[in-house]
C-alpha atoms as a PDB file:
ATOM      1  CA  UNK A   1      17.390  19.746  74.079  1.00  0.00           C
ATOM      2  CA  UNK A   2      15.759  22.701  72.016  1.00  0.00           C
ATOM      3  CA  UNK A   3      18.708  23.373  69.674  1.00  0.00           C
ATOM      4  CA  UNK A   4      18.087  19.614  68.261  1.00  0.00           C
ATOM      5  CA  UNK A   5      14.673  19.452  66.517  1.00  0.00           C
ATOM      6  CA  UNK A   6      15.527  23.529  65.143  1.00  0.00           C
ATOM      7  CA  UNK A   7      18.503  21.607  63.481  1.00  0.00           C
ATOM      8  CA  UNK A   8      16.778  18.617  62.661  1.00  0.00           C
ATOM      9  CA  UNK A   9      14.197  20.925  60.978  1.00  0.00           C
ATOM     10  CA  UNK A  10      16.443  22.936  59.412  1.00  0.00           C
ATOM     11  CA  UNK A  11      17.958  19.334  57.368  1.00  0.00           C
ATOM     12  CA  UNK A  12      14.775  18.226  56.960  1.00  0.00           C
ATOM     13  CA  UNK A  13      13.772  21.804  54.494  1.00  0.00           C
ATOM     14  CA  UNK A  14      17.011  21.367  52.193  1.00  0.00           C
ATOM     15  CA  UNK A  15      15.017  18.020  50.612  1.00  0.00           C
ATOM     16  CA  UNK A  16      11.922  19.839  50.297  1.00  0.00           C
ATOM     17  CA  UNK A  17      13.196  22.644  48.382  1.00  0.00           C
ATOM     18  CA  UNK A  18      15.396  20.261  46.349  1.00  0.00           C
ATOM     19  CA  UNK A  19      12.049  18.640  45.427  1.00  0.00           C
ATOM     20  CA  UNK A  20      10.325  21.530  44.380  1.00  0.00           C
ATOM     21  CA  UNK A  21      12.993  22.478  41.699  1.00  0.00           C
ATOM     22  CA  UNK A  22      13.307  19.377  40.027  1.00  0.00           C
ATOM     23  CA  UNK A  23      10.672  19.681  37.834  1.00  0.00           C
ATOM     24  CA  UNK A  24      12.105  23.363  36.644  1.00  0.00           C
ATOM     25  CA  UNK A  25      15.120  21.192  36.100  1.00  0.00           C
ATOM     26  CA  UNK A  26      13.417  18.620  34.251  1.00  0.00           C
ATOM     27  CA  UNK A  27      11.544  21.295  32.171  1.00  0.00           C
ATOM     28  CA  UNK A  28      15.045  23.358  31.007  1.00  0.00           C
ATOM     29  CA  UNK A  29      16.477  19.738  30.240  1.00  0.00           C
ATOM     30  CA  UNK A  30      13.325  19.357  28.223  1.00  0.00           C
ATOM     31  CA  UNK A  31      13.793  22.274  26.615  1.00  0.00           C
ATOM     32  CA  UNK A  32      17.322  22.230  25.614  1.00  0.00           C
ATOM     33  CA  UNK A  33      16.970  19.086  24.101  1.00  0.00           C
ATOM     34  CA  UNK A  34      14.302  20.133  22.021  1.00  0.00           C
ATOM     35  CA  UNK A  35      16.439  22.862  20.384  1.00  0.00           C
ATOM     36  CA  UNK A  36      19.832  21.324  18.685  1.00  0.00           C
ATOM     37  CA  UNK A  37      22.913  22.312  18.854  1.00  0.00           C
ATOM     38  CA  UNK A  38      23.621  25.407  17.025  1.00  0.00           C
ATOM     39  CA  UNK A  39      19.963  26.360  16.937  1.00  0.00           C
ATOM     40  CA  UNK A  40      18.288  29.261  18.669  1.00  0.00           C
ATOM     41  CA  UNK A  41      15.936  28.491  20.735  1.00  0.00           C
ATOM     42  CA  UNK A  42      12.123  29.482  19.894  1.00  0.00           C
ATOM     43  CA  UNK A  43      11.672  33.365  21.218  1.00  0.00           C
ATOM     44  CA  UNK A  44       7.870  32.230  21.715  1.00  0.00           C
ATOM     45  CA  UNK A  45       8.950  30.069  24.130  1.00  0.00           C
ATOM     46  CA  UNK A  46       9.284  33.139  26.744  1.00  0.00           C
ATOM     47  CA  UNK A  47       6.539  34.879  25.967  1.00  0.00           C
ATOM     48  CA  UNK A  48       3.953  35.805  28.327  1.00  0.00           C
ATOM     49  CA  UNK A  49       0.534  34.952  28.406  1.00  0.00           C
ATOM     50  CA  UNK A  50      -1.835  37.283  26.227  1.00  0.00           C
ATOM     51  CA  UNK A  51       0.832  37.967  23.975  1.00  0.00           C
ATOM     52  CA  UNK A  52       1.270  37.042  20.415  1.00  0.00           C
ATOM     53  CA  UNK A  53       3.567  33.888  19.437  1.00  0.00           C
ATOM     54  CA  UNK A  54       3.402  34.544  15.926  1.00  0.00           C
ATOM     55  CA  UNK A  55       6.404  36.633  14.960  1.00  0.00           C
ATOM     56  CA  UNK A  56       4.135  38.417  12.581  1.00  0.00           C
ATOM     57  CA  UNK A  57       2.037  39.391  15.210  1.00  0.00           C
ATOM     58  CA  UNK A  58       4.923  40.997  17.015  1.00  0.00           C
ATOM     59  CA  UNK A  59       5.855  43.837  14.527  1.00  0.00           C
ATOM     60  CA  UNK A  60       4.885  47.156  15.412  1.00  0.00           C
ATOM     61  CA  UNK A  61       1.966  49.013  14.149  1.00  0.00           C
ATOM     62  CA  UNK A  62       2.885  50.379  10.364  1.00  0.00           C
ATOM     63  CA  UNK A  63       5.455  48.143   9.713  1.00  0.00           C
ATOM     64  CA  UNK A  64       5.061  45.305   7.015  1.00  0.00           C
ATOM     65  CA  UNK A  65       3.961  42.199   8.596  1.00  0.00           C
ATOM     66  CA  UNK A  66       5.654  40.022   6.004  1.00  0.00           C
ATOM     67  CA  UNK A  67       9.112  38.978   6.983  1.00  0.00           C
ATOM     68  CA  UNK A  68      10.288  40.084   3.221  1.00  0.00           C
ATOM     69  CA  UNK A  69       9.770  43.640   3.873  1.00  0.00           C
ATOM     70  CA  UNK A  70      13.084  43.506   5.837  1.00  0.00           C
ATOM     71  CA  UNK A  71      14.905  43.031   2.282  1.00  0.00           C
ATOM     72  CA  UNK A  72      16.308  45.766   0.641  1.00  0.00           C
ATOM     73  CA  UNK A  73      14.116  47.142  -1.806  1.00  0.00           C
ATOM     74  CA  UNK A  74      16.474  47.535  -4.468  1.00  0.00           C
ATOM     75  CA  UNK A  75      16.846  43.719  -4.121  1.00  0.00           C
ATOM     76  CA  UNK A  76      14.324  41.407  -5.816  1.00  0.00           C
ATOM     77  CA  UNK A  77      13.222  38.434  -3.440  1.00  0.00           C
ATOM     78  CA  UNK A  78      12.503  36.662  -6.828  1.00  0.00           C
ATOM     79  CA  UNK A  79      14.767  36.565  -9.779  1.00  0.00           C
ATOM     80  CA  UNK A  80      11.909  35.604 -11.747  1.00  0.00           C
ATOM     81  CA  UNK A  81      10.417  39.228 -10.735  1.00  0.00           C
ATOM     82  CA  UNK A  82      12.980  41.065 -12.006  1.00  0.00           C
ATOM     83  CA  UNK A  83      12.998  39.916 -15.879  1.00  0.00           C
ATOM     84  CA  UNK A  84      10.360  42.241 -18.132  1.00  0.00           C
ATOM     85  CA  UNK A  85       8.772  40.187 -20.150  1.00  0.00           C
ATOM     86  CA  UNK A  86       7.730  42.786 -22.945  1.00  0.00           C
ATOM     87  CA  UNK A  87      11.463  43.767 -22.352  1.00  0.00           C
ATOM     88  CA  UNK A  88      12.866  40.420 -23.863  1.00  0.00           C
ATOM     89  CA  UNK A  89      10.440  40.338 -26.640  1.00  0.00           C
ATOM     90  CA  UNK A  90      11.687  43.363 -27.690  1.00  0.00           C
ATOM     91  CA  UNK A  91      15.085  41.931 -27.831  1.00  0.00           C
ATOM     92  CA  UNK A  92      14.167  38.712 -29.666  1.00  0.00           C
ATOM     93  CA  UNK A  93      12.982  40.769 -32.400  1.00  0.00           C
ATOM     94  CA  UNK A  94      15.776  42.876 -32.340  1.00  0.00           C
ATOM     95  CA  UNK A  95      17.923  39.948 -33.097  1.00  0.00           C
ATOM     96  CA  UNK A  96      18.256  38.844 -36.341  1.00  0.00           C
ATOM     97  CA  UNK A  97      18.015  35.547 -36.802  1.00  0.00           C
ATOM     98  CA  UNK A  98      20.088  35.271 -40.079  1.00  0.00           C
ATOM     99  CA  UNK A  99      22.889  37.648 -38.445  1.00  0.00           C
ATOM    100  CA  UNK A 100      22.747  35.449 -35.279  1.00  0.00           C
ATOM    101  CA  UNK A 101      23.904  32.706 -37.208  1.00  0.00           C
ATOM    102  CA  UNK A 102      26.110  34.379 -39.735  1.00  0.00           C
ATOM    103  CA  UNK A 103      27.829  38.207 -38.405  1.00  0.00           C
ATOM    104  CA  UNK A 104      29.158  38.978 -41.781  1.00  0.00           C
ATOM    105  CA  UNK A 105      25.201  38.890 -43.512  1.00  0.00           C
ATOM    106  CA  UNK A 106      24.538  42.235 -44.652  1.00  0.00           C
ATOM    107  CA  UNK A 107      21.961  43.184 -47.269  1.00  0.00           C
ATOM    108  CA  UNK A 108      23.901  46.051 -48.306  1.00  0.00           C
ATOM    109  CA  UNK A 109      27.120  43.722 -49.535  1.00  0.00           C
ATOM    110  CA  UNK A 110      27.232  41.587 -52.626  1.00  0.00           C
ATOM    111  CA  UNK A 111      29.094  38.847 -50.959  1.00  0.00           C
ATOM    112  CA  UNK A 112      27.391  36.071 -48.590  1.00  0.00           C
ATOM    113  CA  UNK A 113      29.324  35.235 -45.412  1.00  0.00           C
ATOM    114  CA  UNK A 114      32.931  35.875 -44.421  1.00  0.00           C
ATOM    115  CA  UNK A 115      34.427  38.134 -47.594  1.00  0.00           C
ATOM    116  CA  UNK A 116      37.221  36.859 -49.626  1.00  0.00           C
ATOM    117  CA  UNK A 117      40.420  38.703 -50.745  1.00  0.00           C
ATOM    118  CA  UNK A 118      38.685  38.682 -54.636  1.00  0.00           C
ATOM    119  CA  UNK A 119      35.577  40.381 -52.699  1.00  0.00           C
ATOM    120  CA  UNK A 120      37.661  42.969 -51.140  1.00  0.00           C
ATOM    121  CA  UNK A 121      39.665  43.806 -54.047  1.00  0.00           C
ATOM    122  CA  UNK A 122      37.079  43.915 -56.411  1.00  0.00           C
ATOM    123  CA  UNK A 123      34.466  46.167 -53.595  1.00  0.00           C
ATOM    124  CA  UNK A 124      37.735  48.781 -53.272  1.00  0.00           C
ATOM    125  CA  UNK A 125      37.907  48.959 -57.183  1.00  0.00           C
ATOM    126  CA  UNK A 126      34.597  50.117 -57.350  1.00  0.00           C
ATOM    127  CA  UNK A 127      35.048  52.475 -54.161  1.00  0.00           C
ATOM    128  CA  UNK A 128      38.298  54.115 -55.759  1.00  0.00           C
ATOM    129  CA  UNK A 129      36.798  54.375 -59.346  1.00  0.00           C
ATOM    130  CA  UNK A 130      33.670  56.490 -57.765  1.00  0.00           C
ATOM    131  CA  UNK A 131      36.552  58.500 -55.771  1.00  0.00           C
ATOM    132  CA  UNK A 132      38.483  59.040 -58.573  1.00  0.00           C
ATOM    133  CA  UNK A 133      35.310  60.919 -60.523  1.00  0.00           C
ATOM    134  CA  UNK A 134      34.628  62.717 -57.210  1.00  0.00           C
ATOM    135  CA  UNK A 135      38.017  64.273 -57.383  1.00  0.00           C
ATOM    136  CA  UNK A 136      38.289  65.184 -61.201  1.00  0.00           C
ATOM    137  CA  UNK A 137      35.188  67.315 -60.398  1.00  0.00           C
ATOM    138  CA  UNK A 138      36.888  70.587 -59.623  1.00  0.00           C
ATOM    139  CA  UNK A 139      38.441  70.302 -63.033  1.00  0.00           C
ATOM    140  CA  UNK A 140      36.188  68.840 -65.522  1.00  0.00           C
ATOM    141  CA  UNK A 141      34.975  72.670 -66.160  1.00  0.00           C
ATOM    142  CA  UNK A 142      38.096  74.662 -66.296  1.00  0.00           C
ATOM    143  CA  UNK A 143      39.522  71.267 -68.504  1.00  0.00           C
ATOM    144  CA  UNK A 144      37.013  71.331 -71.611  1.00  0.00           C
ATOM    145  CA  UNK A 145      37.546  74.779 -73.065  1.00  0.00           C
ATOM    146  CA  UNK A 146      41.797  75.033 -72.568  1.00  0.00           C
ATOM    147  CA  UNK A 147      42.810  70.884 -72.526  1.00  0.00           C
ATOM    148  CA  UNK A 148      40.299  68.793 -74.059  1.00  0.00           C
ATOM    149  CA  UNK A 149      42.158  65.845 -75.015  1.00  0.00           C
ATOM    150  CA  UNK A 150      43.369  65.875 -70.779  1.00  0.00           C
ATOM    151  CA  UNK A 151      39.905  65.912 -69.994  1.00  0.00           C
ATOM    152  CA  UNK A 152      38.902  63.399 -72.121  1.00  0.00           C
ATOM    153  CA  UNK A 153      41.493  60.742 -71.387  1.00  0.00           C
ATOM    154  CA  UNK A 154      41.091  61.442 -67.589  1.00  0.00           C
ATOM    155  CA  UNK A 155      36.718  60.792 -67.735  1.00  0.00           C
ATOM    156  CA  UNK A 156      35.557  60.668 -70.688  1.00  0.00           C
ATOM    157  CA  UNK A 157      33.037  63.546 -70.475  1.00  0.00           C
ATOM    158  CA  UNK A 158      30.716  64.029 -73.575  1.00  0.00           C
ATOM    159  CA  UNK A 159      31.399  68.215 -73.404  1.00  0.00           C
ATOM    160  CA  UNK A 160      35.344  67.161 -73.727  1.00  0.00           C
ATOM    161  CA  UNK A 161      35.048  64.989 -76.821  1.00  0.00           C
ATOM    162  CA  UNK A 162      32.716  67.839 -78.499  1.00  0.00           C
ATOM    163  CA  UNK A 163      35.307  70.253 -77.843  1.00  0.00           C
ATOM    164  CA  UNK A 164      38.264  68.181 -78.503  1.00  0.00           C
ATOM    165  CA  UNK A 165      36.470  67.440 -81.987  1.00  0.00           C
ATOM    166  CA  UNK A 166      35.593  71.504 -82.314  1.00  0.00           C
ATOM    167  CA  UNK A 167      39.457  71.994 -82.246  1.00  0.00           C
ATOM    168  CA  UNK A 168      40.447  68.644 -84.298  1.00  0.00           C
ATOM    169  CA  UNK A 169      38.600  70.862 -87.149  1.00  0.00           C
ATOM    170  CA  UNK A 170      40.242  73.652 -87.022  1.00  0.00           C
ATOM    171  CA  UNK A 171      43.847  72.483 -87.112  1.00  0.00           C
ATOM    172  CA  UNK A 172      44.332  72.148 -83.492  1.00  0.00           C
ATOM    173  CA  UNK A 173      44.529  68.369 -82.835  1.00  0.00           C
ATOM    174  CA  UNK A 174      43.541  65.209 -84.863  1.00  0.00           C
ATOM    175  CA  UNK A 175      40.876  62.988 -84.912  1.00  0.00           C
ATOM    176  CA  UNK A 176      42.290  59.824 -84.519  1.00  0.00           C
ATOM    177  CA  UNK A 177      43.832  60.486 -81.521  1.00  0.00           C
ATOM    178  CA  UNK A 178      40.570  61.645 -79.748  1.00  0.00           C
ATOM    179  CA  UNK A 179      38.776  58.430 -80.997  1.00  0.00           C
ATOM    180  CA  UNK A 180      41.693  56.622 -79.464  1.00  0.00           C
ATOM    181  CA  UNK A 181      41.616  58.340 -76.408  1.00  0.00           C
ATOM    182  CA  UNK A 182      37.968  58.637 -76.050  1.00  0.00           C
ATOM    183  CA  UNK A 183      37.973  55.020 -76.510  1.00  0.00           C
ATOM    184  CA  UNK A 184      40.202  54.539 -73.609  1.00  0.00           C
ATOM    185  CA  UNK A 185      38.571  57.251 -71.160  1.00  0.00           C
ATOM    186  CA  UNK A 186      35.207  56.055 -71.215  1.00  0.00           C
ATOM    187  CA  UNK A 187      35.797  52.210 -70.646  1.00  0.00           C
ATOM    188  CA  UNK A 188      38.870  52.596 -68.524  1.00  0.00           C
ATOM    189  CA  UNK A 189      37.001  51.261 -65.361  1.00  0.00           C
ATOM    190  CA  UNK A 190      34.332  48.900 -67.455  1.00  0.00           C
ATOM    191  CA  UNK A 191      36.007  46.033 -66.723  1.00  0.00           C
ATOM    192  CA  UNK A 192      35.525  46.509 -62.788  1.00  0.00           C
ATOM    193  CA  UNK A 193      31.643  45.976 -62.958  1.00  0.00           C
ATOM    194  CA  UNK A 194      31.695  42.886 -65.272  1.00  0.00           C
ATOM    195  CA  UNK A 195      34.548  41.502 -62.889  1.00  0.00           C
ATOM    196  CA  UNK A 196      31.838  42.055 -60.272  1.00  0.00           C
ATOM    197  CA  UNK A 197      29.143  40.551 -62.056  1.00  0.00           C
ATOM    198  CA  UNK A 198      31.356  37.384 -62.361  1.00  0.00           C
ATOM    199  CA  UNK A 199      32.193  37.602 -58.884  1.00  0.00           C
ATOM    200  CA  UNK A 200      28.735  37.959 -57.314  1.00  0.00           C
ATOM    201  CA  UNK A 201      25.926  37.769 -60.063  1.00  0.00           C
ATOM    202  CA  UNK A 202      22.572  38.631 -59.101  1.00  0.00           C
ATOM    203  CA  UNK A 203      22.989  40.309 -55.830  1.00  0.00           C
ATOM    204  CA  UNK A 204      25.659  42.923 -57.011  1.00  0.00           C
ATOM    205  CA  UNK A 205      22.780  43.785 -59.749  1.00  0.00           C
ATOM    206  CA  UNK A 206      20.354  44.395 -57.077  1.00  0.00           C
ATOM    207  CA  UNK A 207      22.763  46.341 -55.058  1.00  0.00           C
ATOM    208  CA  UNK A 208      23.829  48.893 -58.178  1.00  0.00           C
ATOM    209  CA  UNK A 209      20.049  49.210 -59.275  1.00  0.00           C
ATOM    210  CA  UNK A 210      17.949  48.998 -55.889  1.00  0.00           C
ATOM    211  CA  UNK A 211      15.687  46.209 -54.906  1.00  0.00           C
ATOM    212  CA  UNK A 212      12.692  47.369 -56.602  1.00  0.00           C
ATOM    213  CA  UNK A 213      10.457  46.164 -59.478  1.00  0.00           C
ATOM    214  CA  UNK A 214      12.538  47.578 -62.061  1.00  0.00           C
ATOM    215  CA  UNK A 215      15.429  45.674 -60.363  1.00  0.00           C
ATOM    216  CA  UNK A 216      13.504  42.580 -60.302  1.00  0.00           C
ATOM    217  CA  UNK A 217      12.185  43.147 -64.003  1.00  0.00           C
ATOM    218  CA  UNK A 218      15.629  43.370 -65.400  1.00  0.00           C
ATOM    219  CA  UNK A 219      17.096  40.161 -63.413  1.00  0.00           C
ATOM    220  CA  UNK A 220      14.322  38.261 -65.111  1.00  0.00           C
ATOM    221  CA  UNK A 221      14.805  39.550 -68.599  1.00  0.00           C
ATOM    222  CA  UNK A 222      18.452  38.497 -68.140  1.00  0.00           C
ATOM    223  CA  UNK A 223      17.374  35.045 -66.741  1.00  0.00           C
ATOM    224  CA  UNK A 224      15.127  34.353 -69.721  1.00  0.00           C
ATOM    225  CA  UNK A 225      17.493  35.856 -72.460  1.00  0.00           C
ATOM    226  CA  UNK A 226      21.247  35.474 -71.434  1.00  0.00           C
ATOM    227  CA  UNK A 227      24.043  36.069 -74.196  1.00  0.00           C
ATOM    228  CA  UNK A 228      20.874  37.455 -76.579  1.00  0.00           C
ATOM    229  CA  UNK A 229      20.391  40.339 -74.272  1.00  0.00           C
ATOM    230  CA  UNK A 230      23.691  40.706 -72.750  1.00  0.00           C
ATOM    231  CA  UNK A 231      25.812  40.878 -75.927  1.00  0.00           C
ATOM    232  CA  UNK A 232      23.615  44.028 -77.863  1.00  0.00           C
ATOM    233  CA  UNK A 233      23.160  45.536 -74.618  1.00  0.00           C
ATOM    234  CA  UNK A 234      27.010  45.763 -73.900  1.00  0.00           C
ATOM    235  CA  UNK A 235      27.434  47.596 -77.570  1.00  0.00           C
ATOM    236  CA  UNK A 236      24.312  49.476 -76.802  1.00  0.00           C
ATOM    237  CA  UNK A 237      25.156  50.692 -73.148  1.00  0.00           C
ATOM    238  CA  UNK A 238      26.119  54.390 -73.772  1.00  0.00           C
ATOM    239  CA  UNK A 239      23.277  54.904 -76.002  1.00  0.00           C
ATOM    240  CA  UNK A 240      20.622  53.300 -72.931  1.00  0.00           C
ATOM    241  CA  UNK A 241      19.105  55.339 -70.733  1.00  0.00           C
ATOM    242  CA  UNK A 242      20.431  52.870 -68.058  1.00  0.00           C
ATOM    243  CA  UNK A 243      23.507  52.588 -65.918  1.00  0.00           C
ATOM    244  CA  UNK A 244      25.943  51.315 -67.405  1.00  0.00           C
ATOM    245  CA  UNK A 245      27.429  49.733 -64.310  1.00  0.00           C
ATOM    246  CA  UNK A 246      24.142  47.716 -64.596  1.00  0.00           C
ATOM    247  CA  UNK A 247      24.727  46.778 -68.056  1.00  0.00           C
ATOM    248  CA  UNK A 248      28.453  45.313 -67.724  1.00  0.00           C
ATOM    249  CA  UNK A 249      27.529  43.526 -63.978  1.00  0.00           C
ATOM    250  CA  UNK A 250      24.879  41.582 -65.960  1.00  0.00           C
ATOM    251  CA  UNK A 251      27.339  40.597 -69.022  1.00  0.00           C
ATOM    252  CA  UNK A 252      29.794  39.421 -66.281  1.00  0.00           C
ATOM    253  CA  UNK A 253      27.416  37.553 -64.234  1.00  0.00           C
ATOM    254  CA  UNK A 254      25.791  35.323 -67.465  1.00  0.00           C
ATOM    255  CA  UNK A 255      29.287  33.773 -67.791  1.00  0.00           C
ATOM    256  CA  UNK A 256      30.640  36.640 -70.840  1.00  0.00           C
ATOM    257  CA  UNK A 257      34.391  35.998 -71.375  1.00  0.00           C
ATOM    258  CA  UNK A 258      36.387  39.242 -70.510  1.00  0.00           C
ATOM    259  CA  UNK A 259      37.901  39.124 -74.328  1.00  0.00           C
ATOM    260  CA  UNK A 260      34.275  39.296 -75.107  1.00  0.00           C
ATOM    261  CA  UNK A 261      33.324  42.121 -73.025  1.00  0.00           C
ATOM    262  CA  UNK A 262      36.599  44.241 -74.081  1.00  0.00           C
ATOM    263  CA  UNK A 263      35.820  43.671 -77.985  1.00  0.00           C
ATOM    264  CA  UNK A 264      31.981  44.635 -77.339  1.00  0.00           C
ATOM    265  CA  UNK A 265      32.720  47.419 -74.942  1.00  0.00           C
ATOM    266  CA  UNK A 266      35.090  48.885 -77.384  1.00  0.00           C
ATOM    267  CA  UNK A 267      32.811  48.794 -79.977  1.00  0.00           C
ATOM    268  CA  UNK A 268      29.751  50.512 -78.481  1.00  0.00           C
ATOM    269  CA  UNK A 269      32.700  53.420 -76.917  1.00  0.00           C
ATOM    270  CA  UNK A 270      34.187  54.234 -80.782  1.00  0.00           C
ATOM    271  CA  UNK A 271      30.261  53.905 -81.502  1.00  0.00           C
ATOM    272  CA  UNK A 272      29.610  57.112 -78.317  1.00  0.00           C
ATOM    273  CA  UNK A 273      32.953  59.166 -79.361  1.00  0.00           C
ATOM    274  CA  UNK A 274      32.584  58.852 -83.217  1.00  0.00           C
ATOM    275  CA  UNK A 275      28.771  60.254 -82.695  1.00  0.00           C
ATOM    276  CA  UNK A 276      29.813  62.893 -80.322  1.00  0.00           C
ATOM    277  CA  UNK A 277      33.441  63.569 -82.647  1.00  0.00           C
ATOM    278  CA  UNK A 278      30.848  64.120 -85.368  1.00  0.00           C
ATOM    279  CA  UNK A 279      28.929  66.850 -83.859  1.00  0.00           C
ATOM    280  CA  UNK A 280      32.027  68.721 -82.398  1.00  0.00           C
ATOM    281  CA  UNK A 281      33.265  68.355 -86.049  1.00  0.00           C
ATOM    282  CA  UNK A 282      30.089  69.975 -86.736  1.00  0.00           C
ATOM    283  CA  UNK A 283      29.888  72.719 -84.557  1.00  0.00           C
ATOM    284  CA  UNK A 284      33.305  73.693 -85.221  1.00  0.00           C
ATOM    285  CA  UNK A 285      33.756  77.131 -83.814  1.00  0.00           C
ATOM    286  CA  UNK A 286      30.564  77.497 -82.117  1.00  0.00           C
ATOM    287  CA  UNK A 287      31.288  74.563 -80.051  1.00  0.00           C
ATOM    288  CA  UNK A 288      35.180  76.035 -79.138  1.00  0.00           C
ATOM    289  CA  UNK A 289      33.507  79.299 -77.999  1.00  0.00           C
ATOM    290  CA  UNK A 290      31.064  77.238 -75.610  1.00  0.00           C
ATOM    291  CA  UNK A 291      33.890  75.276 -74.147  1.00  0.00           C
ATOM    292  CA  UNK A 292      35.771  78.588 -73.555  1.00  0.00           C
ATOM    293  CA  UNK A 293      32.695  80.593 -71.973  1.00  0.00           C
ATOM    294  CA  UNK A 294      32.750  76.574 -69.640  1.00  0.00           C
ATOM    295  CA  UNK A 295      36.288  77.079 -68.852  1.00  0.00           C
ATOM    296  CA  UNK A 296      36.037  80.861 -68.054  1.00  0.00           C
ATOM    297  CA  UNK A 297      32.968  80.369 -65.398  1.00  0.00           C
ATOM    298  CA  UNK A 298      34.418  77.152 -64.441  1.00  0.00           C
ATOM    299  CA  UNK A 299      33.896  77.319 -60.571  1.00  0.00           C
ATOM    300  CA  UNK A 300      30.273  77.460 -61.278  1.00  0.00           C
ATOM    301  CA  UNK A 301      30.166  75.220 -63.363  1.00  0.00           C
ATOM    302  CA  UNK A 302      31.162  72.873 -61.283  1.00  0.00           C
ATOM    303  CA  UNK A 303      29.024  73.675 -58.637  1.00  0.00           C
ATOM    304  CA  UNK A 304      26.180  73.248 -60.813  1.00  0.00           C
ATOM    305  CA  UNK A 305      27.959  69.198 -61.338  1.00  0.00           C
ATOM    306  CA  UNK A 306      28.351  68.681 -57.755  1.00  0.00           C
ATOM    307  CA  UNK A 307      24.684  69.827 -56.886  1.00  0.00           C
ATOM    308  CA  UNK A 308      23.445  67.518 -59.655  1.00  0.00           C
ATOM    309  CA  UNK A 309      25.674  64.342 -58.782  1.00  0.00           C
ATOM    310  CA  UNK A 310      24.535  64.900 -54.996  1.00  0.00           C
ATOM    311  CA  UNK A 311      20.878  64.862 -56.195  1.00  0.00           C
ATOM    312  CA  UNK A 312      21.349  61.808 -58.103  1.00  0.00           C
ATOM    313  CA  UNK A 313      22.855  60.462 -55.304  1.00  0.00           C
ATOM    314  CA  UNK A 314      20.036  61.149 -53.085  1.00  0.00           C
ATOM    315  CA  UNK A 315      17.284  59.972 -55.308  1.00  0.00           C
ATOM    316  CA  UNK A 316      18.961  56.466 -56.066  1.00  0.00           C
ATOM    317  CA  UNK A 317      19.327  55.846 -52.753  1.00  0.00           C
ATOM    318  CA  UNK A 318      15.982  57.053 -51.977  1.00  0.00           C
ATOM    319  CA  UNK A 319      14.643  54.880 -54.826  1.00  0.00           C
ATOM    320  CA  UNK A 320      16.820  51.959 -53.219  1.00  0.00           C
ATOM    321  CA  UNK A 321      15.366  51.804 -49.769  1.00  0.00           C
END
C-alpha cells in the first residue's frame, strides 16, 4: 500500500518540471526567430548583468574604440581620403591644355599639328645644311692659304674669296671662275630658308630670330611693307647685319616666286664676292702671306671658329628663351 502514492508522486513531478521549462522553451523559440537565417545572433544577448552591451564598450583599455581601427592602416576607409587635393592641382597645371588637345603642339616647331612629309623634308634640310658647316670646320683654316677656290665652293667663307682673289692676281687662278664659284658657295643652301618661309611663314621667322621684340618688330615691318621690303632686302642680305636665314624665310613667306628669289639672291652674292674679289685683288701678296700664316697654324685657328660659333650659339639661344 506504501509503494503506490511514492509512485503516484513520482508521475505526478515529471508535469511539474515539464511546466517549469516551457517558458525557457518559449524564450529560445523567441529568440531564434528573432535572428534570421544566416544571421548571428546578437553577442549582447548573453551578457551578464553590469556589463557593457555596446560592443564599443567591450574593447580593452588602449585599444581604439572605433570599429575602423581594426582596418589596416595602409588601407584608407575612404577613397575620398586618399586623393591630395594640392596634389591634383599641381597636375592640372602641369597639363597643358593646348597639348591635351593636340600632342604634336610644340612651340619650338614651325609646323602646327601632325607634321607633313614637306615639313619633314624641309626641317632635315635645314638640320643637314647646319651639319654640313659643322663638319667643314676642321678645314676651313688649313683650306684658305693652300686651296682657296675648294674652300670657297665648299662655304663660301669671306677669308677664301680674299685669298682666292690674292692668287687670281698673281697668275695663279682667274677671276671669273672665283666669281662663279663664289656665287655658287654662298647661296648653295639659300633656297632652303625661303622654301621654309613658304612652307610655314611667320612662325619659322620667330623660330630662326627668337620671340622677342626685335622678332616681333621685324614681322610687322614685313606685314606693313611686303615685296617693298622683301625684294631690296634679299639683294641687300650679305651686306645686313642680320641673318640671312631671316632675310630669305621672310621673302618666301610674302608669296616671292623662287625664280625671283634665285635672280635676287644671285645678284646681292656677285654683289659680296665682287667686293671681297676686289680687296684680295688689292692686297695681292700681303693677303697670300696671311692665308699661308692661316693655313700653317690651322688647328688653332679653328679652335678659335669653334669657340666663337659655340658662343653664338649660346647667346641666340639665350636671347631666344
Amino acid at each position: 500500500m506504501s509503494e503506490e502514492p511514492t509512485a503516484a508522486a513520482e508521475v505526478s513531478a515529471h508535469p511539474a518540471d515539464q511546466t517549469a521549462t516551457a517558458p525557457e522553451a518559449t524564450h529560445a523559440s523567441d529568440a531564434a526567430q528573432a535572428v534570421g537565417p544566416g544571421q548571428p545572433t546578437d553577442p549582447a544577448g548573453d551578457v551578464g548583468p553590469g556589463q557593457a552591451t555596446d560592443p564599443a564598450q567591450s574593447v580593452g583599455p588602449g585599444q581604439p574604440a572605433d570599429p575602423a581601427g581594426d582596418v589596416d592602416p595602409g588601407q584608407a576607409t575612404d577613397p575620398a581620403q586618399d586623393v591630395d587635393p594640392a596634389q591634383d592641382v599641381d597636375q592640372a597645371q602641369d597639363v597643358d591644355p593646348v597639348k591635351a588637345k593636340d600632342p604634336w603642339a610644340n612651340a619650338n616647331l614651325p609646323w602646327q599639328g601632325k607634321p607633313r612629309r614637306v615639313d619633314i623634308l624641309c626641317w632635315g634640310a635645314i638640320t643637314l645644311s647646319g651639319i654640313y658647316y659643322l663638319a667643314l670646320l676642321p678645314f676651313r683654316a688649313s683650306l684658305v692659304g693652300t686651296h682657296p677656290l675648294v674652300s670657297v665652293v665648299l662655304n663660301g667663307s669671306t677669308e677664301a674669296i680674299v685669298s682666292a682673289a690674292a692668287f687670281a692676281s698673281k697668275g695663279h687662278g682667274s677671276l671669273a671662275v672665283l666669281l662663279i664659284l663664289g656665287i655658287i658657295g654662298t647661296m648653295k643652301f639659300d633656297i632652303i630658308y625661303w622654301w621654309a618661309g613658304r612652307l610655314w611663314g611667320e612662325r619659322v621667322i620667330q623660330i630662326f630670330s627668337g620671340r622677342g621684340k626685335r622678332s616681333q618688330k621685324f614681322v610687322a615691318r614685313v606685314n606693313r611693307s611686303g615685296r617693298w621690303l622683301t625684294w631690296p632686302a634679299v639683294v641687300l642680305s650679305p651686306f645686313l647685319p642680320i641673318p640671312n636665314a631671316l632675310v630669305y624665310a621672310a621673302a618666301g613667306w610674302t608669296g616671292m616666286s623662287w625664280v625671283t628669289f634665285l635672280i635676287l639672291d644671285a645678284i646681292g652674292s656677285l654683289a659680296w664676292v665682287g667686293m671681297l674679289a676686289g680687296l684680295g685683288w688689292a692686297l695681292g701678296q700681303s693677303a697670300i702671306d696671311v692665308a699661308q700664316e692661316i693655313s700653317k697654324y690651322g688647328l688653332w685657328v679653328t679652335i678659335a671658329i669653334v669657340v666663337l660659333v659655340v658662343a653664338g650659339q649660346m647667346r641666340s639661344a639665350k636671347a631666344r628663351s
